[in-house]
C-alpha atoms as a PDB file:
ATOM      1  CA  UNK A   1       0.000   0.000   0.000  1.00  0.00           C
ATOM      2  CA  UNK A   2       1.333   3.473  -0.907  1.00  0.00           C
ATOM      3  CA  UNK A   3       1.478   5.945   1.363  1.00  0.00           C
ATOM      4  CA  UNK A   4       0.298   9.236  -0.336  1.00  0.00           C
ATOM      5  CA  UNK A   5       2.889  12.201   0.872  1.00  0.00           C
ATOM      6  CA  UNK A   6       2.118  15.497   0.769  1.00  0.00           C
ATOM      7  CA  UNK A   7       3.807  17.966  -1.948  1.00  0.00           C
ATOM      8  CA  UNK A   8       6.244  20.758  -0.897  1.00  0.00           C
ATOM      9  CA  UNK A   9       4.854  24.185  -1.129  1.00  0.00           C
ATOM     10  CA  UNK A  10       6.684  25.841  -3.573  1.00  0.00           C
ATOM     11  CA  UNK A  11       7.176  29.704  -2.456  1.00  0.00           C
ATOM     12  CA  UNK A  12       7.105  30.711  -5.854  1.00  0.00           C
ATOM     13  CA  UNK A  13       3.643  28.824  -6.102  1.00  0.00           C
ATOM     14  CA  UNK A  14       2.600  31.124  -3.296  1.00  0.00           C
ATOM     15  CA  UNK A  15       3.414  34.329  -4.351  1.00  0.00           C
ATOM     16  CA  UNK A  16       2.006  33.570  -8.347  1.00  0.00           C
ATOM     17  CA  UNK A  17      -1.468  32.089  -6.156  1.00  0.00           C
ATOM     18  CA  UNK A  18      -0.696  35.656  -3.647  1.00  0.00           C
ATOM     19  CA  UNK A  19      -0.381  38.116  -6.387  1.00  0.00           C
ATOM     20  CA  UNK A  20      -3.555  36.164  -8.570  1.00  0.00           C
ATOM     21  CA  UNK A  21      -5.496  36.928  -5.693  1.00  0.00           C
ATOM     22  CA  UNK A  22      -4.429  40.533  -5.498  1.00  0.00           C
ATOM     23  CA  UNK A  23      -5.780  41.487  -9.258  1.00  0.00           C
ATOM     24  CA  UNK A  24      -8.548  38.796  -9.013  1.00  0.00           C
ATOM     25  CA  UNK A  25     -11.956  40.356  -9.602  1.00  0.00           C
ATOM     26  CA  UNK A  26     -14.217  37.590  -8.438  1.00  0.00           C
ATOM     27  CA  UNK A  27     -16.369  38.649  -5.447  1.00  0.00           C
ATOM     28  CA  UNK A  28     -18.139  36.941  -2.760  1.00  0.00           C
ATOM     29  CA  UNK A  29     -21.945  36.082  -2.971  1.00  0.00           C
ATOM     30  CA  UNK A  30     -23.994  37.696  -0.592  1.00  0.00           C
ATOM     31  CA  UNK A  31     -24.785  34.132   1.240  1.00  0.00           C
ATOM     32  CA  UNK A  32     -21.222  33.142   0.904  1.00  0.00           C
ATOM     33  CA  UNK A  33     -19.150  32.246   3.771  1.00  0.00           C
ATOM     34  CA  UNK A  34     -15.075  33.219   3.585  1.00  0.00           C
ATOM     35  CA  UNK A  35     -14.947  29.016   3.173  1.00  0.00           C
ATOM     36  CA  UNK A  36     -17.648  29.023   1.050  1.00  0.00           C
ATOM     37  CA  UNK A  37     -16.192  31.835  -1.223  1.00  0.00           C
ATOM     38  CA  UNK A  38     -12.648  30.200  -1.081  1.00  0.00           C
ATOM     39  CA  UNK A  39     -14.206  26.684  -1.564  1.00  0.00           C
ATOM     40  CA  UNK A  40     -15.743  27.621  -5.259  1.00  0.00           C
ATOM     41  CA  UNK A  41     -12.074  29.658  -5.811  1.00  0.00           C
ATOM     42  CA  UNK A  42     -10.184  25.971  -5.614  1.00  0.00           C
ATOM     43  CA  UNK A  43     -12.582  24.547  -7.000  1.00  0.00           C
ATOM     44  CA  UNK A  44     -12.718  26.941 -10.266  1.00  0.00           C
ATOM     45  CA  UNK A  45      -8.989  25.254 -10.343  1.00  0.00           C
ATOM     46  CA  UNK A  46      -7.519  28.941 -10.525  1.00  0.00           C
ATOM     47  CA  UNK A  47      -6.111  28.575  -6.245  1.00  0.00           C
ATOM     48  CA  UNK A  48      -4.624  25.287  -5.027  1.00  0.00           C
ATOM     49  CA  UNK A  49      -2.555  26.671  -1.465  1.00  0.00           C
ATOM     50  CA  UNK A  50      -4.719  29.639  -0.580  1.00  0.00           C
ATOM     51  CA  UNK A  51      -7.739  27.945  -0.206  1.00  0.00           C
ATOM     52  CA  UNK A  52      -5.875  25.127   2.386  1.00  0.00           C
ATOM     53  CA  UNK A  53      -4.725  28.147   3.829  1.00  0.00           C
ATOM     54  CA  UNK A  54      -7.737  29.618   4.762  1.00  0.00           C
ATOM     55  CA  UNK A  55      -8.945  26.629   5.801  1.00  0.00           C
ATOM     56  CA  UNK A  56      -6.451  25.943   8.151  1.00  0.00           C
ATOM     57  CA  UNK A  57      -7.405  29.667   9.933  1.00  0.00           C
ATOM     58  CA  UNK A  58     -10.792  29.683   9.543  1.00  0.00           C
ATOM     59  CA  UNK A  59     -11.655  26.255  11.553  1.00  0.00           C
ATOM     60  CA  UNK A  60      -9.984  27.891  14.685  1.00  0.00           C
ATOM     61  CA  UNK A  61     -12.753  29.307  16.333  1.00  0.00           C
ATOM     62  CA  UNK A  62     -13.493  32.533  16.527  1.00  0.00           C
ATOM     63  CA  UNK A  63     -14.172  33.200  19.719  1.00  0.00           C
ATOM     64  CA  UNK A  64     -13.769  31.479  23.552  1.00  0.00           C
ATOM     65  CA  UNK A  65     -17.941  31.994  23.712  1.00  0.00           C
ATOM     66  CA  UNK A  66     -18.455  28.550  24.845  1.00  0.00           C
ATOM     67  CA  UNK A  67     -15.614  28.230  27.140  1.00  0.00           C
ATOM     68  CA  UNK A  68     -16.362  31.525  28.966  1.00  0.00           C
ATOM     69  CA  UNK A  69     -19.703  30.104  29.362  1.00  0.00           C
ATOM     70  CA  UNK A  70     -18.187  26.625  31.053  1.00  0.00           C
ATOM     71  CA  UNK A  71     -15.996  28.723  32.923  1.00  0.00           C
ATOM     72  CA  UNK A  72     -19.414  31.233  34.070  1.00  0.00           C
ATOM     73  CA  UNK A  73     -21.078  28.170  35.572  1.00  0.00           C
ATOM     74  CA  UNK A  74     -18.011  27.117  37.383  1.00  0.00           C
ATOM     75  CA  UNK A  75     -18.102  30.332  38.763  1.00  0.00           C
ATOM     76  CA  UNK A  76     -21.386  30.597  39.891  1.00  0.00           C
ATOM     77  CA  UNK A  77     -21.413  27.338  41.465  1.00  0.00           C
ATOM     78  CA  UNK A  78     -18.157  28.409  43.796  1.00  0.00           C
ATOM     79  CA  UNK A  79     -19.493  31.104  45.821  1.00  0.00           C
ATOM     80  CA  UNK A  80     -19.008  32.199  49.382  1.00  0.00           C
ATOM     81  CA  UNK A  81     -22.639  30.458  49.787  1.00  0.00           C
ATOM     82  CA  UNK A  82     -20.880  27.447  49.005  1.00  0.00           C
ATOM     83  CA  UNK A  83     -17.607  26.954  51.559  1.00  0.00           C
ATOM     84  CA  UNK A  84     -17.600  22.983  51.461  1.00  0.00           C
ATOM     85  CA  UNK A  85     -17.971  21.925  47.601  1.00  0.00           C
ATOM     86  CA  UNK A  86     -15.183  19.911  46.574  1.00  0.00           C
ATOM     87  CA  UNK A  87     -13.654  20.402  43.895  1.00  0.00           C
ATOM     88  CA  UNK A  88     -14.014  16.680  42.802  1.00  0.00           C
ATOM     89  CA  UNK A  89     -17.762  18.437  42.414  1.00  0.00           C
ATOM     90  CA  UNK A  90     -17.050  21.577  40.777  1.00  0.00           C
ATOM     91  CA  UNK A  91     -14.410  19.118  38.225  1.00  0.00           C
ATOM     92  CA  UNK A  92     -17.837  16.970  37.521  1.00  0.00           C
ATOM     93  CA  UNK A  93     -20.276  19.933  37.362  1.00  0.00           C
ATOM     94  CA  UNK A  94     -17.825  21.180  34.462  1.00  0.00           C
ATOM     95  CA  UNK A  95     -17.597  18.253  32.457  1.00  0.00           C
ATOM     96  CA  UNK A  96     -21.291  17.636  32.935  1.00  0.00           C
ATOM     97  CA  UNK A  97     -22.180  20.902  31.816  1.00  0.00           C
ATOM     98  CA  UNK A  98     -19.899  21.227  28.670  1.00  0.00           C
ATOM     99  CA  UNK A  99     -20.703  17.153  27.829  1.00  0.00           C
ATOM    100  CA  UNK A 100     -23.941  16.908  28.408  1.00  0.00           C
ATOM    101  CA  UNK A 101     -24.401  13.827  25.786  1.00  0.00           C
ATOM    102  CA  UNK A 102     -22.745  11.638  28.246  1.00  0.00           C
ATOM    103  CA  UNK A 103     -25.874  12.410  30.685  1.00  0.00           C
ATOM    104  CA  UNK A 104     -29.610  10.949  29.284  1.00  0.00           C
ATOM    105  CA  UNK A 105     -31.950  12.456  32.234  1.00  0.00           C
ATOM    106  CA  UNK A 106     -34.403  10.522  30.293  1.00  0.00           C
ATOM    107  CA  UNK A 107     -32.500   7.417  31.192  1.00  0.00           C
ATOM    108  CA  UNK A 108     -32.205   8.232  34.997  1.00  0.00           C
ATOM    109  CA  UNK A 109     -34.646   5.649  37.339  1.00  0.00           C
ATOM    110  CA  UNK A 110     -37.424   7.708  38.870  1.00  0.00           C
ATOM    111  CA  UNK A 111     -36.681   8.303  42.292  1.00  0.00           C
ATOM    112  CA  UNK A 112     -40.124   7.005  44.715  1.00  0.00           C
ATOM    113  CA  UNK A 113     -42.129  10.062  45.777  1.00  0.00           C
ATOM    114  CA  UNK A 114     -41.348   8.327  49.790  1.00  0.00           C
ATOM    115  CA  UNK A 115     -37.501   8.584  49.002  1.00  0.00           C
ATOM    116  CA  UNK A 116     -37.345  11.604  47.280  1.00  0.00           C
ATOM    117  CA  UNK A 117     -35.753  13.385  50.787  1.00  0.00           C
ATOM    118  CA  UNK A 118     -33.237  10.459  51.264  1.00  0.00           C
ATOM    119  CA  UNK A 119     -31.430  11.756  48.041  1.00  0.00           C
ATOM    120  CA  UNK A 120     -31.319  15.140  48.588  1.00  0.00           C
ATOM    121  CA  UNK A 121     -27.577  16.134  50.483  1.00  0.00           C
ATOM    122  CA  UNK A 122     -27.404  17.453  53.355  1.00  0.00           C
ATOM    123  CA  UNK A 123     -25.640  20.663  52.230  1.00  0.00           C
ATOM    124  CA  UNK A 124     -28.505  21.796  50.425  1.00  0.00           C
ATOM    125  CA  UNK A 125     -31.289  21.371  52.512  1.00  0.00           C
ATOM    126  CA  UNK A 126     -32.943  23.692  55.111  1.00  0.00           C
ATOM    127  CA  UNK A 127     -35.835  22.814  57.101  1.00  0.00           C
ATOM    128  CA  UNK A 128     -38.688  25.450  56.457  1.00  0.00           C
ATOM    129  CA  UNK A 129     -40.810  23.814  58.955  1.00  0.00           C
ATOM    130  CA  UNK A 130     -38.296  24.437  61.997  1.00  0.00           C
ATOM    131  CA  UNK A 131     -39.822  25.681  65.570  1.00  0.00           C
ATOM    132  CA  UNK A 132     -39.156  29.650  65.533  1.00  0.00           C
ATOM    133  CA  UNK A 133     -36.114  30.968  67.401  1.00  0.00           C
ATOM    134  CA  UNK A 134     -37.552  34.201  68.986  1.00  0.00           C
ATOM    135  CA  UNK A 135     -34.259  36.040  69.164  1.00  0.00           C
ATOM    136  CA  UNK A 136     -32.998  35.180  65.780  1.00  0.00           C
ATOM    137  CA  UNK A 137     -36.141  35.934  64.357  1.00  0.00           C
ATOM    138  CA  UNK A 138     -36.555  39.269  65.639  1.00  0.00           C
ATOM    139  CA  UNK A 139     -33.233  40.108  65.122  1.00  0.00           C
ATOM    140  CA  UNK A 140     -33.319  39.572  61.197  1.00  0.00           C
ATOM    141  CA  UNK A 141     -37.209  41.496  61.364  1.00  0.00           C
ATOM    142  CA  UNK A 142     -35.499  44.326  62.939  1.00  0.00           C
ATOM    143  CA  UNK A 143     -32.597  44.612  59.881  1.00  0.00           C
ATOM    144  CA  UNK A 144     -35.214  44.230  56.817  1.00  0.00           C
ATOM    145  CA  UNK A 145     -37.640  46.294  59.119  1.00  0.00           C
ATOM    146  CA  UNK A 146     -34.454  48.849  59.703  1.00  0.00           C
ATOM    147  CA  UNK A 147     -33.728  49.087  55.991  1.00  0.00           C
ATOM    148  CA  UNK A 148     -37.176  49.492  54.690  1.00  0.00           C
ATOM    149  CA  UNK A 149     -37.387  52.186  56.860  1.00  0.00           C
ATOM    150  CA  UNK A 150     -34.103  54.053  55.722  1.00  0.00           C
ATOM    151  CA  UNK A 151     -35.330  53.524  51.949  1.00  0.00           C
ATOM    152  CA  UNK A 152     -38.607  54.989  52.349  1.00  0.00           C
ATOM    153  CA  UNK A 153     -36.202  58.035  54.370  1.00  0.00           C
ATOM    154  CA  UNK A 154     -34.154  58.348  50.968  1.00  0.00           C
ATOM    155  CA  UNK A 155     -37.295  58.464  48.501  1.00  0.00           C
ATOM    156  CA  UNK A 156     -38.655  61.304  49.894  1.00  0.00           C
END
């Protein structure tokens, strides 16, 4: 079996393909992409290096969109709210988020309506139905009743 290697760019090849491009008249459709437009160029059999060319640095992306999005829910998953998540956690949060494929919710067993509060951690949980603490109550009625009265001061 022959292994196919690839030819040597020729400089001079370059600069003839360069300076064909620079008095070339053909323009871009309106729907054409740059790869699109440079696509039908090699293909018209007038460019054979340019074309590679531009493919080679236009299927970098653009733009680090989607990883400043991974890193955004990384970040607001490690708060101050938040003192004991691992980072084992934070690590599998990530690579849930940005592979979510690997993860058919569908597919999950339904958890029984009785064991529902069994699976729930701990560290996420508060009791709404608690017996009132009288001092800690009034306390934090006395701040929000504090600063609603120092907005209503400031409005007028």
């Amino acid at each position: 079996r022959a292994t196919q290697r690839p030819l040597p760019i020729q400089p001079d090849r370059v600069s003839q393909e360069l300076c064909n491009w620079e008095i070339d008249q053909t323009e871009m459709r309106v729907n054409d992409s740059v790869l699109d437009f440079w696509m039908r160029m090699e293909h018209s059999g007038d460019y054979n290096i340019l074309p590679r060319v531009v493919k080679i640095l236009f299927a970098l992306p653009s733009s680090f969109a989607q990883i400043e999005r991974d890193l955004w829910v990384c970040g607001e998953m490690v708060t101050s709210q938040r003192p004991s998540l691992s980072n084992e956690n934070v690590d599998m949060c990530a690579f849930l988020n940005r592979n979510e494929e690997f993860v058919d919710i569908a597919q999950c067993e339904s958890i029984p309506d009785d064991e529902v509060d069994g699976h729930i951690p701990q560290c996420v949980s508060y009791v709404m139905d608690a017996a009132p603490r009288d001092g800690e109550d009034e306390m934090i009625l006395d701040l929000f009743s504090q600063a609603s009265v120092e907005e209503d001061d400031t409005e007028m």
